[in-house]
Protein backbone atom coordinates (compact mmCIF):
# COMPACT_ATOMS: atom_id res chain seq x y z
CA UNK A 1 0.32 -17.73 8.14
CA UNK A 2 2.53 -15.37 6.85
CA UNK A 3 2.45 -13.21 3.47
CA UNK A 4 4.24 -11.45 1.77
CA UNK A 5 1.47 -9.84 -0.11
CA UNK A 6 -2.10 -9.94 0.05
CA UNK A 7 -4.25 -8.67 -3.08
CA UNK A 8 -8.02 -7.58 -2.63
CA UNK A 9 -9.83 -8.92 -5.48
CA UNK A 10 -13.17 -8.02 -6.58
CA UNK A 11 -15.48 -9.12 -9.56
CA UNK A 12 -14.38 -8.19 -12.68
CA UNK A 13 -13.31 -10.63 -15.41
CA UNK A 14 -10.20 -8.72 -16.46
CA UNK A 15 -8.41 -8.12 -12.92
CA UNK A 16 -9.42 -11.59 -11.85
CA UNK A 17 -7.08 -13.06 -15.18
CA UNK A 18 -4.80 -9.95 -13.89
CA UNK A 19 -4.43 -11.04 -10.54
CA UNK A 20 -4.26 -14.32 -10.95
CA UNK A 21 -0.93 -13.95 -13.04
CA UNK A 22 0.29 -12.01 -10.51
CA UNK A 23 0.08 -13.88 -7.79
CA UNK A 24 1.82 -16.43 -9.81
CA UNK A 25 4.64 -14.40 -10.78
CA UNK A 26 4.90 -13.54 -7.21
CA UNK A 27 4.94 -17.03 -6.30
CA UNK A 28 7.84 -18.03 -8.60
CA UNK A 29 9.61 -15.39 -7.10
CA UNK A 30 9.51 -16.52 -3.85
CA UNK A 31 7.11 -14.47 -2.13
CA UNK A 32 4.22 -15.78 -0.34
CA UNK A 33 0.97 -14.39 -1.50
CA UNK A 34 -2.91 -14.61 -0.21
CA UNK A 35 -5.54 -13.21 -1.92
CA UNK A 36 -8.72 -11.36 -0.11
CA UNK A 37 -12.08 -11.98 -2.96
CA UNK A 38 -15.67 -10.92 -2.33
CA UNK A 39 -17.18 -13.58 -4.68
CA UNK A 40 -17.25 -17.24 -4.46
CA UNK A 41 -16.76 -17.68 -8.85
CA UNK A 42 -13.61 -15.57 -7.88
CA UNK A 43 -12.47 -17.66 -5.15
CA UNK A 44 -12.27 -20.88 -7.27
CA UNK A 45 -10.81 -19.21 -9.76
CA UNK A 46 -7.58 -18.15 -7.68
CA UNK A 47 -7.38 -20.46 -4.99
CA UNK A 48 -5.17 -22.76 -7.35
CA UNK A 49 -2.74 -20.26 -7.59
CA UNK A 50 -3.19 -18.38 -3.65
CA UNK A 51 -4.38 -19.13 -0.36
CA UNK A 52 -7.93 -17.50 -0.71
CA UNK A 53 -9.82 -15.68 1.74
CA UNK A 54 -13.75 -14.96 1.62
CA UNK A 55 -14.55 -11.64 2.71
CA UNK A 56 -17.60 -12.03 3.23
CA UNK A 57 -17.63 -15.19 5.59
CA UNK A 58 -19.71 -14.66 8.47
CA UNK A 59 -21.55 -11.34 7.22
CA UNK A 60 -25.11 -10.71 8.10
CA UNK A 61 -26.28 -8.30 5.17
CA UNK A 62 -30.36 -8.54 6.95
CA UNK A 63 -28.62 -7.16 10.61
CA UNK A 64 -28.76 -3.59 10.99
CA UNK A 65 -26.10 -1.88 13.03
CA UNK A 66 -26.87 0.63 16.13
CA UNK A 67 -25.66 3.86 16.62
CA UNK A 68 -24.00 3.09 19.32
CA UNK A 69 -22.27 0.57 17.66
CA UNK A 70 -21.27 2.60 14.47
CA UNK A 71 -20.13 5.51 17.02
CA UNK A 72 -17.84 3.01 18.41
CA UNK A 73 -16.79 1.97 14.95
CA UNK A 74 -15.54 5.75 14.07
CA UNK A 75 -13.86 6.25 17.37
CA UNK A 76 -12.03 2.94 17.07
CA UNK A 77 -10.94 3.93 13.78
CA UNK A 78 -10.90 7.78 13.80
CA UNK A 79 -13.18 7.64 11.30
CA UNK A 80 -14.92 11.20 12.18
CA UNK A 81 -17.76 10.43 10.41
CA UNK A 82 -18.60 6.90 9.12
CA UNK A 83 -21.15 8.72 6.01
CA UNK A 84 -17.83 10.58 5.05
CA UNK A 85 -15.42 7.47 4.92
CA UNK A 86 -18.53 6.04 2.96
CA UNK A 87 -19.41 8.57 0.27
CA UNK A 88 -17.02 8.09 -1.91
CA UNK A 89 -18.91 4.72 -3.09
CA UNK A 90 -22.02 5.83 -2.51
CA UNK A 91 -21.37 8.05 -5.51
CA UNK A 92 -20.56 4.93 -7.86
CA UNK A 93 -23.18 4.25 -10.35
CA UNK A 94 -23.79 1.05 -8.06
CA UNK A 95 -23.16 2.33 -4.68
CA UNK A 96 -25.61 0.72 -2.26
CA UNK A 97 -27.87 2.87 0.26
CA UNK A 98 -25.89 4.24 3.54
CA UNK A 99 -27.29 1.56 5.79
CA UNK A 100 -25.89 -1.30 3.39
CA UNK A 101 -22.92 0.83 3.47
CA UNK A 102 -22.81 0.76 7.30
CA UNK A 103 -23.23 -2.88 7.50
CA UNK A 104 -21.06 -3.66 5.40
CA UNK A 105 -18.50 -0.99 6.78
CA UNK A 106 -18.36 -2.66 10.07
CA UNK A 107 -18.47 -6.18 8.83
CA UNK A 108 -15.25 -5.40 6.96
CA UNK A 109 -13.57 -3.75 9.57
CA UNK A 110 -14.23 -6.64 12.09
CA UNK A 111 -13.30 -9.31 9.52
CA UNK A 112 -9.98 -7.42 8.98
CA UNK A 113 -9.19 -7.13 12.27
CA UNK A 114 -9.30 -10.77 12.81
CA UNK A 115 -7.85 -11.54 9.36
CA UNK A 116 -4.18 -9.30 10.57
CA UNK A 117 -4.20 -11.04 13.65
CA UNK A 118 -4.31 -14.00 12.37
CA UNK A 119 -1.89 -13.38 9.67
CA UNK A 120 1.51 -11.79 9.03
CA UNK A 121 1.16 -9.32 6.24
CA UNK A 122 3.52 -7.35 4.97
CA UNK A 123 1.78 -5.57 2.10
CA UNK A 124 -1.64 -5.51 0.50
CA UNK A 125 -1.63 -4.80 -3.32
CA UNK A 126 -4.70 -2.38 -4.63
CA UNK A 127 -5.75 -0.69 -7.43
CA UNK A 128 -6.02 2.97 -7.22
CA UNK A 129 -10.53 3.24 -6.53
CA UNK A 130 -12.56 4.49 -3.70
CA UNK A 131 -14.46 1.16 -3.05
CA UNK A 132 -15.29 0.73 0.81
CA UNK A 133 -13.77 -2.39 1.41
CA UNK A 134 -10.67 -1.42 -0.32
CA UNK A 135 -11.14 1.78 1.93
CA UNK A 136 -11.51 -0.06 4.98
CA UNK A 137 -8.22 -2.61 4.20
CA UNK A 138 -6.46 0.22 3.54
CA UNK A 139 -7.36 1.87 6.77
CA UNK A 140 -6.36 -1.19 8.70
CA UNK A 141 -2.97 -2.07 7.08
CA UNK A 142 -2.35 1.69 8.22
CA UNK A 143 -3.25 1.17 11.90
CA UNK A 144 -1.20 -2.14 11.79
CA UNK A 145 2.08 -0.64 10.41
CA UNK A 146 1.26 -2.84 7.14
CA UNK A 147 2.44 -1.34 3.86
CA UNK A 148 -0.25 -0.70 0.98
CA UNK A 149 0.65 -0.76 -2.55
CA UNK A 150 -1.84 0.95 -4.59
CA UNK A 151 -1.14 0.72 -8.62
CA UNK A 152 -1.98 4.21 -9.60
CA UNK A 153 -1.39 6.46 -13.01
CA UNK A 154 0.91 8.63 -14.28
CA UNK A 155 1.06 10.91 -17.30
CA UNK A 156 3.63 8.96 -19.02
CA UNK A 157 1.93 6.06 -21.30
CA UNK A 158 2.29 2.15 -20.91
CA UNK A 159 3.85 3.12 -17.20
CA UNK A 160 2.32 2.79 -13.65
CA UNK A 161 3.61 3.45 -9.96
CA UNK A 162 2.71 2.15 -6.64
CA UNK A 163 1.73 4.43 -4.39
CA UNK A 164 1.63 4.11 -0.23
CA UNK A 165 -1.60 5.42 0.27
CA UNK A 166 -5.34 6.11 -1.33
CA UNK A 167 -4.35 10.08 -1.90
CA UNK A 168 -2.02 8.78 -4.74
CA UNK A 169 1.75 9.62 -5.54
CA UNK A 170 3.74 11.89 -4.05
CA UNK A 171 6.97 13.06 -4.86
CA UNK A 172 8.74 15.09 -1.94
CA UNK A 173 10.63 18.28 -3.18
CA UNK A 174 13.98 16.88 -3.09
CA UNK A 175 17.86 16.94 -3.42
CA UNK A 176 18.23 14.14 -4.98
CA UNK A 177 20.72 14.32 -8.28
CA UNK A 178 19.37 13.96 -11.48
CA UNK A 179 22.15 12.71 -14.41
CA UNK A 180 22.26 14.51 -17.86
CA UNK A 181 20.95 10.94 -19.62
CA UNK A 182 17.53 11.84 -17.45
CA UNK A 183 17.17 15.71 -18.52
CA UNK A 184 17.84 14.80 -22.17
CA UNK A 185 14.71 12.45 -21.58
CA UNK A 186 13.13 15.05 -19.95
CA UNK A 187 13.46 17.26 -22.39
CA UNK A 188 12.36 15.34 -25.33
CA UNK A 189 9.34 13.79 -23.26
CA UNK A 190 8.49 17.48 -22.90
CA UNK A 191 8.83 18.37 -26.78
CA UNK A 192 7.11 14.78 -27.86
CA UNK A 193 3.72 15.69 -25.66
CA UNK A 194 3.79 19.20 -27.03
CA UNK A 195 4.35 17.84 -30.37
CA UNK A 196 1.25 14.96 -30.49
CA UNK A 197 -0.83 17.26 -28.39
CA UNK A 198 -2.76 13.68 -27.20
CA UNK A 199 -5.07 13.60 -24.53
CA UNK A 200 -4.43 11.02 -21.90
CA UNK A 201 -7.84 9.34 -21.86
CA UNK A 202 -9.68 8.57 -24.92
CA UNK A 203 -13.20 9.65 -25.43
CA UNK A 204 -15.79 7.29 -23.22
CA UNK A 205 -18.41 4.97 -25.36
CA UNK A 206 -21.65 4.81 -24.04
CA UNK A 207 -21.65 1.28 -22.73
CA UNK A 208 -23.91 -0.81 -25.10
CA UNK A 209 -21.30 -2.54 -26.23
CA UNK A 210 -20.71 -6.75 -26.06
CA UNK A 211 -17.63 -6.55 -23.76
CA UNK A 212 -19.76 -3.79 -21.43
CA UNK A 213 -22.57 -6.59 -21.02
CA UNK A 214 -20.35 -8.91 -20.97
CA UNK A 215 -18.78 -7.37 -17.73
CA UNK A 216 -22.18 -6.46 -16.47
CA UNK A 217 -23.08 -9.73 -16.40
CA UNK A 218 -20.29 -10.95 -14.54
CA UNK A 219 -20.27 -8.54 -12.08
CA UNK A 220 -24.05 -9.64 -11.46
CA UNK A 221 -22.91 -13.45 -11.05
CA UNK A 222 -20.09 -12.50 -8.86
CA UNK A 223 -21.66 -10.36 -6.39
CA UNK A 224 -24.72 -12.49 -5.32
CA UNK A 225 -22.99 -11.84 -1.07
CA UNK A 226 -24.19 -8.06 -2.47
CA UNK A 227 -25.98 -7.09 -5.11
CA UNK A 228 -25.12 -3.55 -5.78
CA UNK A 229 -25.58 -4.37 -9.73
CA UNK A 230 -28.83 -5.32 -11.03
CA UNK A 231 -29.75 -5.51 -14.44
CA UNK A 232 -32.60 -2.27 -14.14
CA UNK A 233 -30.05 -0.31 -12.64
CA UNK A 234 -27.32 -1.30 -15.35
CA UNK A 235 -30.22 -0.50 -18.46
CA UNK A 236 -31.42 2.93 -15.91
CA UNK A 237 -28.14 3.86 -16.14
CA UNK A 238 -27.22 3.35 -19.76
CA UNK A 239 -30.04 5.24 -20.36
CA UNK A 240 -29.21 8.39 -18.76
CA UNK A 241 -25.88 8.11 -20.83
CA UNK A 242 -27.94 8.33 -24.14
CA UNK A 243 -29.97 11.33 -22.79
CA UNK A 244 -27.10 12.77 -21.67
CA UNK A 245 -25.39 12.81 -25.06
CA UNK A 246 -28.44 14.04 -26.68
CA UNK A 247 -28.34 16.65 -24.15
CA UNK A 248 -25.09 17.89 -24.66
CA UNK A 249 -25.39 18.72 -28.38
CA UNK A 250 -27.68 21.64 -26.63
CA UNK A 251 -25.59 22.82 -23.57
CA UNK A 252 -21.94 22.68 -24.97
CA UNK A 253 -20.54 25.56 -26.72
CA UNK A 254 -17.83 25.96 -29.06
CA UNK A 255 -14.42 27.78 -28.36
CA UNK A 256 -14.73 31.77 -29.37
CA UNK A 257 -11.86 33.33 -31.09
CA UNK A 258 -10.07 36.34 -29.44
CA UNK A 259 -12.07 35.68 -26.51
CA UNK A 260 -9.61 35.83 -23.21
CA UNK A 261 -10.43 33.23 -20.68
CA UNK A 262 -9.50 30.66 -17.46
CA UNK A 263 -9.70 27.19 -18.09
CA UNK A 264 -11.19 24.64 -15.34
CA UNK A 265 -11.01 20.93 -16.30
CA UNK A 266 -14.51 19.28 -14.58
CA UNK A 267 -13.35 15.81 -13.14
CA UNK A 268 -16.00 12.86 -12.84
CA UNK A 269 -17.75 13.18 -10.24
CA UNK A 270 -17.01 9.89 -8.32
CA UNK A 271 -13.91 10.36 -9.47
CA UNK A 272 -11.19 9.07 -6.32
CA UNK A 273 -8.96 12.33 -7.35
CA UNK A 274 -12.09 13.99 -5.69
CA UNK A 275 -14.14 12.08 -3.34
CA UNK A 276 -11.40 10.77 -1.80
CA UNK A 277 -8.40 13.37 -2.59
CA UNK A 278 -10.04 16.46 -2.49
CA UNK A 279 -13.62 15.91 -1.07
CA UNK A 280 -14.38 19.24 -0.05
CA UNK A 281 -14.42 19.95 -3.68
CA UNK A 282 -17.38 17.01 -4.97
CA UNK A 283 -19.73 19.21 -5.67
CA UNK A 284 -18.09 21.11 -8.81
CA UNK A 285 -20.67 23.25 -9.59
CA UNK A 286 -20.44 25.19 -6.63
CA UNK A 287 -16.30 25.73 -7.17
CA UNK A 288 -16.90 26.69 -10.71
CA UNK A 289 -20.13 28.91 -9.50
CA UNK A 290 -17.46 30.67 -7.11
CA UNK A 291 -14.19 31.24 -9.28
CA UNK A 292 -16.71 33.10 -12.17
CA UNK A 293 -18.11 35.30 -9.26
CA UNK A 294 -15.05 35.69 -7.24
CA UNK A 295 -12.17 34.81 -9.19
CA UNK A 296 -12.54 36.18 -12.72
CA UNK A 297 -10.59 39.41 -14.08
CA UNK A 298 -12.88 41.65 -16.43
CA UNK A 299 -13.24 40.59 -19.35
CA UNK A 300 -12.03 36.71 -18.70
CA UNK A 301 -14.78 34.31 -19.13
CA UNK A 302 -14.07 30.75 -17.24
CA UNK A 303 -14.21 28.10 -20.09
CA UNK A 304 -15.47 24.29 -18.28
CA UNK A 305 -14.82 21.40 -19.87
CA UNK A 306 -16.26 18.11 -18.79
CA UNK A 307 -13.67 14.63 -18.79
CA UNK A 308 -13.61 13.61 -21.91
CA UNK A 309 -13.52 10.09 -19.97
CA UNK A 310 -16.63 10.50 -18.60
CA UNK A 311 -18.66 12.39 -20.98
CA UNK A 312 -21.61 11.09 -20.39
CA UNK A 313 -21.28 10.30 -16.54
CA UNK A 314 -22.26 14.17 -15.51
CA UNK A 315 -25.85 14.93 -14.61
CA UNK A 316 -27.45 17.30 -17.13
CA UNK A 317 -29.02 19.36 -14.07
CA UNK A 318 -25.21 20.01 -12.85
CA UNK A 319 -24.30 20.78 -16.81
CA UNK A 320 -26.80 23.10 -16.78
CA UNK A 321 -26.25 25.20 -13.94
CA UNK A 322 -22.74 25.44 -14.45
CA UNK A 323 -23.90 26.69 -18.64
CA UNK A 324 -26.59 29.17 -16.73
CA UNK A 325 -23.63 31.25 -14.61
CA UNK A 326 -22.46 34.40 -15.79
CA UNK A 327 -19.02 34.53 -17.43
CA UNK A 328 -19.45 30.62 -18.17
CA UNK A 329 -18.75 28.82 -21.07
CA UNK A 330 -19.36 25.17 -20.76
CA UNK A 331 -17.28 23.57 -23.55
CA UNK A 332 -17.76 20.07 -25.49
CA UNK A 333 -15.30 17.14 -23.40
CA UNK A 334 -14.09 15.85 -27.14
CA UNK A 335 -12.56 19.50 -27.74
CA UNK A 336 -8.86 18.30 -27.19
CA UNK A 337 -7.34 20.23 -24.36
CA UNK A 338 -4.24 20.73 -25.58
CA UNK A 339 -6.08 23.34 -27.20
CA UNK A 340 -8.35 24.91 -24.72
CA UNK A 341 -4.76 24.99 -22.33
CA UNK A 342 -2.74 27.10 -25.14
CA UNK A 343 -5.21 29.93 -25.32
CA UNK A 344 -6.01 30.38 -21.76
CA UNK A 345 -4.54 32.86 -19.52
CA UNK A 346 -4.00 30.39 -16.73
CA UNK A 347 -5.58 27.34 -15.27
CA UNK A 348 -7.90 26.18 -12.17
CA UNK A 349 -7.67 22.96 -10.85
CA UNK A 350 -8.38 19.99 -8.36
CA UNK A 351 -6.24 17.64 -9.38
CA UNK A 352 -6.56 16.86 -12.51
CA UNK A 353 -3.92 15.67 -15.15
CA UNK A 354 -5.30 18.63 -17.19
CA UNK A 355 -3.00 21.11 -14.88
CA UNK A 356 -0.22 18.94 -15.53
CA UNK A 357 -1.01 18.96 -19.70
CA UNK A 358 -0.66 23.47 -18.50
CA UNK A 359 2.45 22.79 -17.06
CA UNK A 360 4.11 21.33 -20.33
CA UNK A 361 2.74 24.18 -22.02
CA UNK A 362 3.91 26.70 -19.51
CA UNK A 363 0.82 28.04 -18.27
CA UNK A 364 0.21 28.49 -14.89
CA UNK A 365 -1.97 26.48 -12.90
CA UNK A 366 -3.78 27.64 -9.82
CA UNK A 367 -4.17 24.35 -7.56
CA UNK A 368 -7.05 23.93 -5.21
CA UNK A 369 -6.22 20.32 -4.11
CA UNK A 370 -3.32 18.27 -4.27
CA UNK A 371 -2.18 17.00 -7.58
CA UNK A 372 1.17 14.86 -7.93
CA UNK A 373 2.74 18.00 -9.40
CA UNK A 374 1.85 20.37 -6.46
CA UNK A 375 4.80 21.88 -4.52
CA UNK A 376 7.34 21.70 -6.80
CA UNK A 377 7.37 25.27 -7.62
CA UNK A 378 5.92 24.69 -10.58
CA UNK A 379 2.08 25.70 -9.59
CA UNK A 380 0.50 28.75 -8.16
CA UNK A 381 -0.68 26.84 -4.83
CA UNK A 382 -4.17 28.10 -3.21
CA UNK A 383 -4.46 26.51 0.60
CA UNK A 384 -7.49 28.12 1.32
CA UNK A 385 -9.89 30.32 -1.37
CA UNK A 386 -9.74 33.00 0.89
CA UNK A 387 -6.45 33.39 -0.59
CA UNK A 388 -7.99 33.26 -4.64
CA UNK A 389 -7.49 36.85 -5.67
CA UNK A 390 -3.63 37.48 -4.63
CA UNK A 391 -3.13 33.77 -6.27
CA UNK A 392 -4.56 35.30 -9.33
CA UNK A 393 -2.71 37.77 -9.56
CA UNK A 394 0.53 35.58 -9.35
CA UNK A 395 -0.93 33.34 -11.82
CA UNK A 396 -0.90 36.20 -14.55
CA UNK A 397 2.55 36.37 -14.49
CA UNK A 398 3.63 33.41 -13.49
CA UNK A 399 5.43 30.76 -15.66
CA UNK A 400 6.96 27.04 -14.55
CA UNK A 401 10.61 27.44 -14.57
CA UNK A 402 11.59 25.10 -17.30
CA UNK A 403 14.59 23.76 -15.50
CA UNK A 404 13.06 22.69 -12.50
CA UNK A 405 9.96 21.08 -15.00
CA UNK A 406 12.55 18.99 -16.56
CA UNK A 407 14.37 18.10 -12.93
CA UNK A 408 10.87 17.01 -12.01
CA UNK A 409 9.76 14.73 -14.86
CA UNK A 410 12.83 13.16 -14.74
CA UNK A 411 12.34 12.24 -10.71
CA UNK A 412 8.64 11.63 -10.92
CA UNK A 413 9.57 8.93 -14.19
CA UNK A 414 12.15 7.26 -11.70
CA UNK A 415 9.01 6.29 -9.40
CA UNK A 416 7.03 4.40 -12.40
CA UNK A 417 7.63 1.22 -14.02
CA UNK A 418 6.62 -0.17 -17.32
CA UNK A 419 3.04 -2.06 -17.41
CA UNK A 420 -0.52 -1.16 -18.39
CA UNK A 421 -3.60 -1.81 -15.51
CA UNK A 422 -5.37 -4.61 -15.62
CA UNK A 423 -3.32 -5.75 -18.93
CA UNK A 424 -3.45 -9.86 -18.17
CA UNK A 425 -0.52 -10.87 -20.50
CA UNK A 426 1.95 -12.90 -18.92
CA UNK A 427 4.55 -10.17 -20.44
CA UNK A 428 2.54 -7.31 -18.46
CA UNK A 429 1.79 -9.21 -15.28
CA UNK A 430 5.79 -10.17 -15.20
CA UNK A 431 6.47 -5.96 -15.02
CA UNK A 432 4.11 -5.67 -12.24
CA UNK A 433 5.47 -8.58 -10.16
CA UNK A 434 9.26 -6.81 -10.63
CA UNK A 435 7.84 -3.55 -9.40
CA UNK A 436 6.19 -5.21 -6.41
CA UNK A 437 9.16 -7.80 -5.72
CA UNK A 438 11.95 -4.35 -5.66
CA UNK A 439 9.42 -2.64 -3.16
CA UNK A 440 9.49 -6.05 -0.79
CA UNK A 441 13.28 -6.13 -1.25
CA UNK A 442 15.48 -3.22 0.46
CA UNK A 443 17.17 -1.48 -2.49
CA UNK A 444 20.75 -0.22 -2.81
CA UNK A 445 21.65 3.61 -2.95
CA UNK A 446 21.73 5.33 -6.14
CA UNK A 447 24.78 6.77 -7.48
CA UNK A 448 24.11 8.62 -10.17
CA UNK A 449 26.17 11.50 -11.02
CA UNK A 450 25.12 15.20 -10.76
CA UNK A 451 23.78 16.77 -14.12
C-alpha cells in the first residue's frame, strides 16, 4: 500500500480523539493515511477512519535477546550503544527495565523494517517525546529516505511547527528577506512578552486530580502488550510528588536583593530537550556543580531554578546537592523568571526556552547545547567547557543585537502554524491537517519584498 502519512499512536485518550480527526482531515484532503497503534482499544477506535497497524503483532515480550544479537542490532543501525538510544525512556516515570527495553528495541526495529517494505511511506507524523518506539520509527524513516514530521513547540502561544527530526527545529542562519509587515510584528511580539512578563508553562499540579486518574487508567487498559504503568507505580509515584513539595518549602530560597548573580534554568530531567538533545548534559547537578566552581566571577552566586513544569518531578537528593554547593542558590520554580532573567548578569543554558525569555530581555545567554535560537548571533555559544571562562568573559559584555532579534522572530514565526497539541476540536485538528497537507505539497517561492 501506499501512504501518504503514517501517524504512531500510543495510549492516551486525548491524542487518540486528536489523531483520529486528523487522519480524517487528511483523508478529505486526499491524502492516504495509515496509522501505527500499540494498543488493541486504540486500534478499534481508528481503524474506521485509517488502515491500522498493530505494532506489536508477532512480539515475544518472555524472549530475551543475545548479545550477539543486540550487537548486530547497533551495527545495523549505527546505534553505538543500544543502552544510549534507550535511556531516554528509561528515565520516564514508567520506563521499563533495560532488558524490556532491549526486547522491545529489536522487536520494533524488525517490525519496521518489514512494515517500509511492505509499504510506501512518505511521511510519519510524531509528537515531539523520547519514547523508544517513536525513537526507533524515527530512526528507520531516516535510513529509508522517509520524511518525519514531528509537532514540536515554539515560544509563540496557540502555534506549533513540524520539525524533520527528534533534535527539534532548526532555523539555518539565512538570507532570506524579511518584509517591514514582519519586523513591525516582530517588534511588538517583542514589547507584548516584555510587557505580560508570562511564563510559557504554567505551574505543574500534583496529579491527584479526576482527569490524571482518569488518564492513568486508560493508559493501564491500553497497554496490556506492555505494562509499563501499574497502578503501585502510578500511587509510588504520586507520592514522591507530595514529599517532594513538602520538601521544597525547606530547600528553596528566596531571591536576595543587591545580590549579583548567573542564572541557570534546571530542565526536567527526562526532559527530550536533554536526554535526547543534549544528553551529555542529564545529569544537571554535575553542570551546575561545575559552572559555581569553574565558571563563577567573585562575588556572582549561580541562582538554579527548577521547571516550574515539573516542580515536583526532581529528586530531592539532586535538589539537595545542587542547595549544598558553594555559591548556590537554589530558587523556588513558581518565582516567575521573567524576574530572576532581569537581574542576572547573564544566563547558562541547555536548551531551555528560559535563554530565549534572556534574549527578549537582552541578556546574554551562554549556550551549552543546542537551543532553536543558537547560531544566530544572538547567544554567547560554548562548544566545549573547556572554552567556559573566555565565553564568560564575552557574556559580560555582550548584548543580542536587537535588529537581528527582530529579523529572527520574524523567520522562526514563518516556520509555525496556528494549533494547540493534542487540542481534538475539529477547528484545531483542521490547522494541523493544513500544516501537514503544505509540507506533502511542493510550495511556490516567496516573494516578499526586502524590509
Amino acid at each position: 500500500m501506499k501512504y501518504d502519512f503514517v501517524i504512531p499512536v500510543f495510549a492516551d485518550t486525548i491524542e487518540v480523539d486528536f489523531f483520529r480527526g486528523l487522519s480524517l482531515e487528511l483523508k478529505r484532503a486526499g491524502f492516504s493515511v495509515a496509522c501505527l497503534v500499540t494498543g488493541r482499544g486504540v486500534a478499534s477506535r481508528l481503524q474506521e477512519v485509517s488502515d491500522t497497524y498493530f505494532l506489536y503483532d508477532g512480539y515475544d515480550a518472555k524472549r530475551p535477546r543475545s548479545p550477539e544479537e543486540l550487537w548486530n542490532l547497533e551495527r545495523k543501525h549505527r546505534l553505538g550503544s543500544l543502552r544510549g538510544f534507550a535511556y531516554p525512556e528509561r528515565t520516564y516515570d514508567w520506563g521499563g527495565d533495560y532488558e524490556t527495553l532491549f526486547r522491545r528495541a529489536a522487536h520494533a526495529f524488525e517490525y519496521m523494517e518489514r512494515f517500509v517494505s511492505a509499504h510506501s511511506v512518505g511521511w510519519f507524523v510524531h509528537n515531539v517525546g523520547a519514547e523508544l518506539l517513536r525513537r526507533v520509527i524515527s530512526r528507520v524513516a531516516n535510513e529509508q529516505g522517509i520524511g518525519n514530521a514531528v509537532f514540536d513547540f515554539v515560544p509563540f502561544r496557540g502555534r506549533m511547527t513540524i520539525a524533520s527530526s527528534e533534535l527539534g527545529p532548526t532555523l539555518p542562519p539565512t538570507t532570506e528577506t524579511v518584509a517591514s509587515a514582519e519586523l513591525e510584528f516582530a517588534s511588538a511580539f517583542l514589547e507584548r512578552m516584555l510587557r505580560e512578563r508570562r511564563p510559557f508553562v504554567a505551574a505543574s499540579p500534583l496529579g491527584f486530580g479526576l482527569a490524571n486518574l482518569k488518564g492513568a487508567l486508560t493508559a493501564i487498559t491500553n497497554t496490556q502488550e506492555h505494562p509499563d504503568v501499574r497502578i503501585g507505580r502510578l500511587v509510588e509515584e504520586r507520592a514522591r510528588r507530595v514529599v517532594r513539595r513538602v520538601a521544597g518549602h525547606f530547600l528553596y530560597e528566596p531571591m536576595r536583593a543587591n545580590e549579583k548573580y548567573v542564572f541557570f534554568p534546571l530542565h526536567l530531567g527526562n526532559d527530550s530537550a536533554v536526554t535526547v538533545r543534549a544528553p551529555q548534559f542529564t545529569r544537571q547537578e554535575t553542570l551546575v556543580e561545575y559552572i559555581a566552581q569553574r565558571g563563577l566571577p567573585a562575588g556572582v552566586k549561580l541562582y538554579v531554578k527548577p521547571h516550574i513544569g515539573a516542580r515536583d518531578s526532581f529528586a530531592v537528593d539532586m535538589l539537595r546537592r545542587i542547595r549544598s554547593l558553594e555559591n548556590v542558590r537554589l530558587i523556588a520554580p513558581e518565582t516567575n523568571p521573567h524576574d530572576v532573567i532581569a537581574g542576572s548578569l547573564f544566563c547558562v543554558v541547555i536548551n531551555s526556552t528560559a535563554g530565549f525569555e534572556a534574549i527578549l530581555h537582552g541578556k546574554a545567554v551562554l549556550t551549552v547545547g543546542s537551543p532553536f535560537y543558537v547560531g544566530h548571533g544572538l547567544t554567547v555559544d560554548v562548544p566545549n567547557l573547556m572554552r567556559l571562562p573566555e565565553k564568560i568573559e564575552e557574556a559580560l559584555t555582550f548584548v543580542p543585537p536587537r535588529p537581528r532579534l527582530l529579523r529572527f522572530i520574524a523567520q522562526y514565526y514563518r516556520k509555525t502554524f496556528e494549533g494547540t497539541y493534542p487540542d481534538p476540536t475539529a477547528e484545531n485538528v483542521a490547522r494541523f491537517a493544513q500544516a501537514l497537507g503544505e509540507l506533502a505539497r511542493p510550495q511556490p517561492a516567496r516573494s516578499d519584498r526586502s524590509a
